[in-house]
Protein backbone atom coordinates (compact mmCIF):
# COMPACT_ATOMS: atom_id res chain seq x y z
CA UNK A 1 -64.68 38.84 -4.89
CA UNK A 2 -61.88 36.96 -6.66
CA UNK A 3 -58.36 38.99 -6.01
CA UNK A 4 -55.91 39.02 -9.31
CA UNK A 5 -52.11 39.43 -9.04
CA UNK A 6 -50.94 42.02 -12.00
CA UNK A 7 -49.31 40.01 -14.55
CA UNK A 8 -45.57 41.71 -13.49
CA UNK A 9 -46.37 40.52 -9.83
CA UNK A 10 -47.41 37.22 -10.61
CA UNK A 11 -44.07 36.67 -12.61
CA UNK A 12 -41.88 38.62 -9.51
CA UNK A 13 -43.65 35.76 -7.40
CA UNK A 14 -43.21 32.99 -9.87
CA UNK A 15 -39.59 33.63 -9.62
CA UNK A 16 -38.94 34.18 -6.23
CA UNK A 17 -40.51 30.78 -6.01
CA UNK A 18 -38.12 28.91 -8.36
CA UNK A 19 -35.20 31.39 -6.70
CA UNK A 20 -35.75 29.55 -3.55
CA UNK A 21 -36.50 25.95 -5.22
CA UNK A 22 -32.57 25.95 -6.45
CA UNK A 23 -31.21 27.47 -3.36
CA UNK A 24 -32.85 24.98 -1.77
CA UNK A 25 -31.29 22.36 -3.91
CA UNK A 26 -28.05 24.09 -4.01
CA UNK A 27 -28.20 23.48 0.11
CA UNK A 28 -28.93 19.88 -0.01
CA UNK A 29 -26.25 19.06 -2.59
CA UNK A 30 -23.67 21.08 -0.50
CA UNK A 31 -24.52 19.31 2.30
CA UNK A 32 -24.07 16.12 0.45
CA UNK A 33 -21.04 16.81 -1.00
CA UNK A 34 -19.89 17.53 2.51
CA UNK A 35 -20.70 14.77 4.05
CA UNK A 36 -19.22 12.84 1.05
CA UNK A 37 -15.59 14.33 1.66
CA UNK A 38 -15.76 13.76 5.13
CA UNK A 39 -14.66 10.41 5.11
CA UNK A 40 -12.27 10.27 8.09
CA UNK A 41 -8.60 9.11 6.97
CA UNK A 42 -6.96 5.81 6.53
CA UNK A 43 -2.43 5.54 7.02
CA UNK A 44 -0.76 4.39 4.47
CA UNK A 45 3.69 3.39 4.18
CA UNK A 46 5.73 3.19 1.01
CA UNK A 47 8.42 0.95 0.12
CA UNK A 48 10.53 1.58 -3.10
CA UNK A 49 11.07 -2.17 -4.00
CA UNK A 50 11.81 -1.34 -7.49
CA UNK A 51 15.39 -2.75 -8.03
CA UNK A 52 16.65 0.02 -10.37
CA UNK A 53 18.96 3.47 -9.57
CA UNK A 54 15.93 6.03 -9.77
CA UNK A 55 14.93 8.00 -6.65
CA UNK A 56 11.33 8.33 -6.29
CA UNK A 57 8.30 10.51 -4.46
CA UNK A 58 4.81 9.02 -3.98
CA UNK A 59 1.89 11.39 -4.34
CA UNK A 60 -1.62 11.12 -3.29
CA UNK A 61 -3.95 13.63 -4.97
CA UNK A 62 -1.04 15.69 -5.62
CA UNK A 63 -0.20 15.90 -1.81
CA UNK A 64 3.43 14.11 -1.55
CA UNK A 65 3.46 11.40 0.63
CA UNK A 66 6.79 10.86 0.84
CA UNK A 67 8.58 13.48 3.22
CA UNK A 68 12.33 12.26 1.13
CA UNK A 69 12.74 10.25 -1.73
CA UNK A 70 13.11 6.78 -1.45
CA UNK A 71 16.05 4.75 -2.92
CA UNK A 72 15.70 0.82 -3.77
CA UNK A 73 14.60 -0.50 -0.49
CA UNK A 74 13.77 2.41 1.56
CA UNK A 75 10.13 3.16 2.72
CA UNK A 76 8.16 5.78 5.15
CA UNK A 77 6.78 5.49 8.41
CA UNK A 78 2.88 5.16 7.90
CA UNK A 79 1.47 8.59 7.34
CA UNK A 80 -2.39 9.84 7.65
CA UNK A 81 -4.59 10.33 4.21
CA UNK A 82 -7.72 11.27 3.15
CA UNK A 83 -10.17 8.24 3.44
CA UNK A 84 -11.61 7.74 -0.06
CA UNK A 85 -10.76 7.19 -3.62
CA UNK A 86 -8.22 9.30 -4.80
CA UNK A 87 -5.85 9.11 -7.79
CA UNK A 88 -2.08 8.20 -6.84
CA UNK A 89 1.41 8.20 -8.75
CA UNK A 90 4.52 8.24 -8.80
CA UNK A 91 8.08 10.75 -9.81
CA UNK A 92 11.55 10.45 -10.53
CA UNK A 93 12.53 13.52 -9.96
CA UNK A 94 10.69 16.23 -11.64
CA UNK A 95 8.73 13.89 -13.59
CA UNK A 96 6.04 11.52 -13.13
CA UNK A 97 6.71 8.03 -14.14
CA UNK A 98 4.92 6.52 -17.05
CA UNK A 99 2.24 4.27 -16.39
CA UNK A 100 2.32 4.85 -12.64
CA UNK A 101 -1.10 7.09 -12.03
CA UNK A 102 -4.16 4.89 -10.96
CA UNK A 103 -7.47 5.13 -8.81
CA UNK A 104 -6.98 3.80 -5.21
CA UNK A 105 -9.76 3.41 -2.14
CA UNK A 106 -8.37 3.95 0.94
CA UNK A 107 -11.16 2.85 3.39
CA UNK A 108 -11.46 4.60 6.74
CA UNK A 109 -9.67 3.61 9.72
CA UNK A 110 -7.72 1.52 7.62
CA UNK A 111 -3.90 0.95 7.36
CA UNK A 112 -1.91 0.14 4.02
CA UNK A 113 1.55 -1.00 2.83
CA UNK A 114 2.18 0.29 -1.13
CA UNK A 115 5.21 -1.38 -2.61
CA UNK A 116 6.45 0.16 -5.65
CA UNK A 117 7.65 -2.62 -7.90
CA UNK A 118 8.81 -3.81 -10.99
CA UNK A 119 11.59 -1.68 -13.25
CA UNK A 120 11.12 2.14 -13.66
CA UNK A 121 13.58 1.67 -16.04
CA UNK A 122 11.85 -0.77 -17.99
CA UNK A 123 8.29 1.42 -18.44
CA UNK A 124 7.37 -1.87 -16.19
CA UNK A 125 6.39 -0.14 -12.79
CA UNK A 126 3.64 -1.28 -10.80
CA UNK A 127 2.19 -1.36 -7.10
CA UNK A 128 1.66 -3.86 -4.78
CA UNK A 129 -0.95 -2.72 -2.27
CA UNK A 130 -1.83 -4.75 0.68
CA UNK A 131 -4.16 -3.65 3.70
CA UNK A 132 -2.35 -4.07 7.16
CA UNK A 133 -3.78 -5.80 9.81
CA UNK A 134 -2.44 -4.35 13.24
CA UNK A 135 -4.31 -6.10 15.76
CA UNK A 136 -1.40 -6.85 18.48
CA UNK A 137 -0.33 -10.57 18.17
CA UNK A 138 -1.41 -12.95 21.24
CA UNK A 139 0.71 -13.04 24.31
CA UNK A 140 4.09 -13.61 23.82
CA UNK A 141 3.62 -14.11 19.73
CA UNK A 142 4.70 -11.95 17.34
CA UNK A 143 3.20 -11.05 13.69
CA UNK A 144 5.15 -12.02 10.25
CA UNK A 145 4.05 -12.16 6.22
CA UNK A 146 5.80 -12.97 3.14
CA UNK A 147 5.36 -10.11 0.23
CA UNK A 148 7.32 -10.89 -2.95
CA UNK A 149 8.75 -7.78 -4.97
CA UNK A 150 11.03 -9.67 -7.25
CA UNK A 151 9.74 -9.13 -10.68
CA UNK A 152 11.71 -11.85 -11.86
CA UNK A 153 11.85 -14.39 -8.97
CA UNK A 154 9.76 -17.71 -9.35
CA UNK A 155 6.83 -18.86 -7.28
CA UNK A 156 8.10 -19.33 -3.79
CA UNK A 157 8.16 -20.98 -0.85
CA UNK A 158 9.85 -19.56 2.72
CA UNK A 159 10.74 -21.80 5.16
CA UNK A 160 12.24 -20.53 8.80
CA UNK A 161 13.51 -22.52 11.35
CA UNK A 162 15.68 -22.25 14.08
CA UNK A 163 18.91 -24.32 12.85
CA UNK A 164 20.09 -25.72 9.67
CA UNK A 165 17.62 -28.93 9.87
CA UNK A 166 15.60 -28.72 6.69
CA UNK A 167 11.62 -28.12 7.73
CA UNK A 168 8.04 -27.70 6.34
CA UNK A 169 7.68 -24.36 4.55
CA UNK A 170 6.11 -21.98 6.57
CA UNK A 171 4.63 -20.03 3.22
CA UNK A 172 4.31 -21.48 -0.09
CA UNK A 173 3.72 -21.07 -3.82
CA UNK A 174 3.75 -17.10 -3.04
CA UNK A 175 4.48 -15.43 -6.59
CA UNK A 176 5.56 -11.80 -8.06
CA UNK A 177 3.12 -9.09 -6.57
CA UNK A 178 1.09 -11.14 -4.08
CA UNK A 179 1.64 -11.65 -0.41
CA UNK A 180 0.21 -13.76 2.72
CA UNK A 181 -1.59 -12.97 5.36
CA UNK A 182 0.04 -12.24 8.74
CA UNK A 183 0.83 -15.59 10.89
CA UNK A 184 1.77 -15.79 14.43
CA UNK A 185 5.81 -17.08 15.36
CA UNK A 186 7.51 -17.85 18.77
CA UNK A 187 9.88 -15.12 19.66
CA UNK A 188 13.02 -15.53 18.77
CA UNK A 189 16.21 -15.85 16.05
CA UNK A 190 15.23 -17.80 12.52
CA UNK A 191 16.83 -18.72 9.58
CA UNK A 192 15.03 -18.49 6.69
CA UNK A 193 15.10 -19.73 2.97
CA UNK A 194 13.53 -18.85 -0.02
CA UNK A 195 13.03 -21.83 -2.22
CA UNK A 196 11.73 -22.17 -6.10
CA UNK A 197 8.08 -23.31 -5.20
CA UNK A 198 7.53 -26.90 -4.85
CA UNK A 199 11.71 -27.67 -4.27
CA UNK A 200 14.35 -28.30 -2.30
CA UNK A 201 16.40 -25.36 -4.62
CA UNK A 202 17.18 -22.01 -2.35
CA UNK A 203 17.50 -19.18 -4.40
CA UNK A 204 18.02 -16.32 -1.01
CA UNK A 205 18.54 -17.07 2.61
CA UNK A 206 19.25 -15.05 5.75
CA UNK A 207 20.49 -16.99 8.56
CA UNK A 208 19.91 -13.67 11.32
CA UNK A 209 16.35 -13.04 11.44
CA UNK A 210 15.43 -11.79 14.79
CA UNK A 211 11.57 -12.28 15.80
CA UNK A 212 10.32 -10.29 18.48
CA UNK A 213 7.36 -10.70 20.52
CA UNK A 214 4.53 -8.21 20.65
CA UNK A 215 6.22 -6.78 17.22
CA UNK A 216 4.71 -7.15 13.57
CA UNK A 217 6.20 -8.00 10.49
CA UNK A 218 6.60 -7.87 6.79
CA UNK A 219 9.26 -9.77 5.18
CA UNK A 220 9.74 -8.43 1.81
CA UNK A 221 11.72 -10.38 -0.77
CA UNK A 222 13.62 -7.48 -3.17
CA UNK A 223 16.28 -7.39 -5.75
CA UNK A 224 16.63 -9.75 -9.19
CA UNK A 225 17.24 -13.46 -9.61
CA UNK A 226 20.98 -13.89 -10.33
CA UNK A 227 21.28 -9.82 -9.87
CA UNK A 228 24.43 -8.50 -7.82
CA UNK A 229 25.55 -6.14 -5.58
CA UNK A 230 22.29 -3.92 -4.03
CA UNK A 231 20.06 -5.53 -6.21
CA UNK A 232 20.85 -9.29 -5.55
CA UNK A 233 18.41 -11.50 -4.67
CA UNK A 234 17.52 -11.03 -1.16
CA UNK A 235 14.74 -10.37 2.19
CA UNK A 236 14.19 -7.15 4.09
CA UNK A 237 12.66 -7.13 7.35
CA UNK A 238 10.02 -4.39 7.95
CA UNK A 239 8.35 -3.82 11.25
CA UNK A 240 4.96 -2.35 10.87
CA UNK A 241 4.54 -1.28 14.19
């Protein structure tokens, strides 16, 4: 004998059946979406290289990542973030600077340097993002690269050496918003010169640059070609541990 469902059962069971089917997918794509977010974090440091008066505050995902804001060649200390891709911009003040909101990937584990560059007063603001590498340096060694914030300087080369005897650059033909990779130095006091790319012609210099070993280093060149007073031509040493 062949058992029938009444028609109102058969439709109670038909959509019990599909009730379960999306909780079932509403489970799996929660549990995605969990696992998605849980990235693990990445550190990231600021550095206001932007050669102009404004204050500024740097925000990831709307969280500020700037504890104060930074004048012309201040930065943080590097702070934790979400791992991910997140959207990132910048304020004077109250309000957030033309131009300056864009999509970044900060990969896990991973440390970054963002220089804010160019002139905020010029609509001209842009970032200079470079991923850190903070292995320790071998014994005795220390850590240094060349990042260039000037947004009008030339292409560049940097030479250091320990007294005024002219030597073979150390880092060349290193333009506007690029950088090198980190290379290994002796311990110990440099001079170093900035030169048009390709020349003998020094356009900064700082004759008191202390290296230290087991340290790394990011020597940022900041301010305008022919500018004066805070926003002169010039190099800032950072150490990024």
């Amino acid at each position: 004998m062949k058992f029938k469902l009444p028609v109102y059962q058969r439709s109670s069971l038909k959509n019990l059946i599909f009730g379960i089917f999306i909780c079932l997918i509403f489970q799996a794509c929660t549990a995605s979406t969990d696992s998605d977010l849980n990235l693990g974090e990445a550190r990231i440091k600021i550095y206001n290289a932007s050669p102009d008066n404004s204050m500024i505050t740097f925000y990831v995902n709307d969280t500020l990542k700037t504890p104060q804001a930074l004048s012309f060649s201040q930065s943080t200390n590097y702070a934790n973030t979400a791992a991910g891709s997140h959207i990132v911009y910048t304020k004077t003040g109250a309000n957030e600077i033309r131009n300056s909101k864009f999509s970044f990937l900060f990969q896990q584990n991973k440390s970054y340097s963002i220089f804010i560059g160019g002139k905020i007063s010029k609509d001209s603001l842009v970032y200079i993002s470079t991923e850190d590498n903070l292995t320790a340096p071998s014994a005795n060694k220390a850590k240094v690269r060349l990042i260039n914030a000037s947004p009008n300087s030339p292409s560049v080369d940097a030479v250091f050496s320990t007294n005024l005897t002219d030597s073979i650059p150390n880092f060349m033909n290193t333009n506007f918003r690029s950088g090198t990779i980190y290379t290994e130095f002796d311990p110990g006091n440099y001079i170093i010169r900035i030169r048009t790319a390709g020349t003998k012609t020094v356009i900064t210099s700082d004759s008191n640059l202390n290296i230290v070993a087991g340290k790394i280093y990011t020597i940022c060149i900041k301010g305008l070609l022919n500018g004066s007073g805070n926003f002169a031509l010039s190099t800032v040493l950072i150490s990024d541990n």
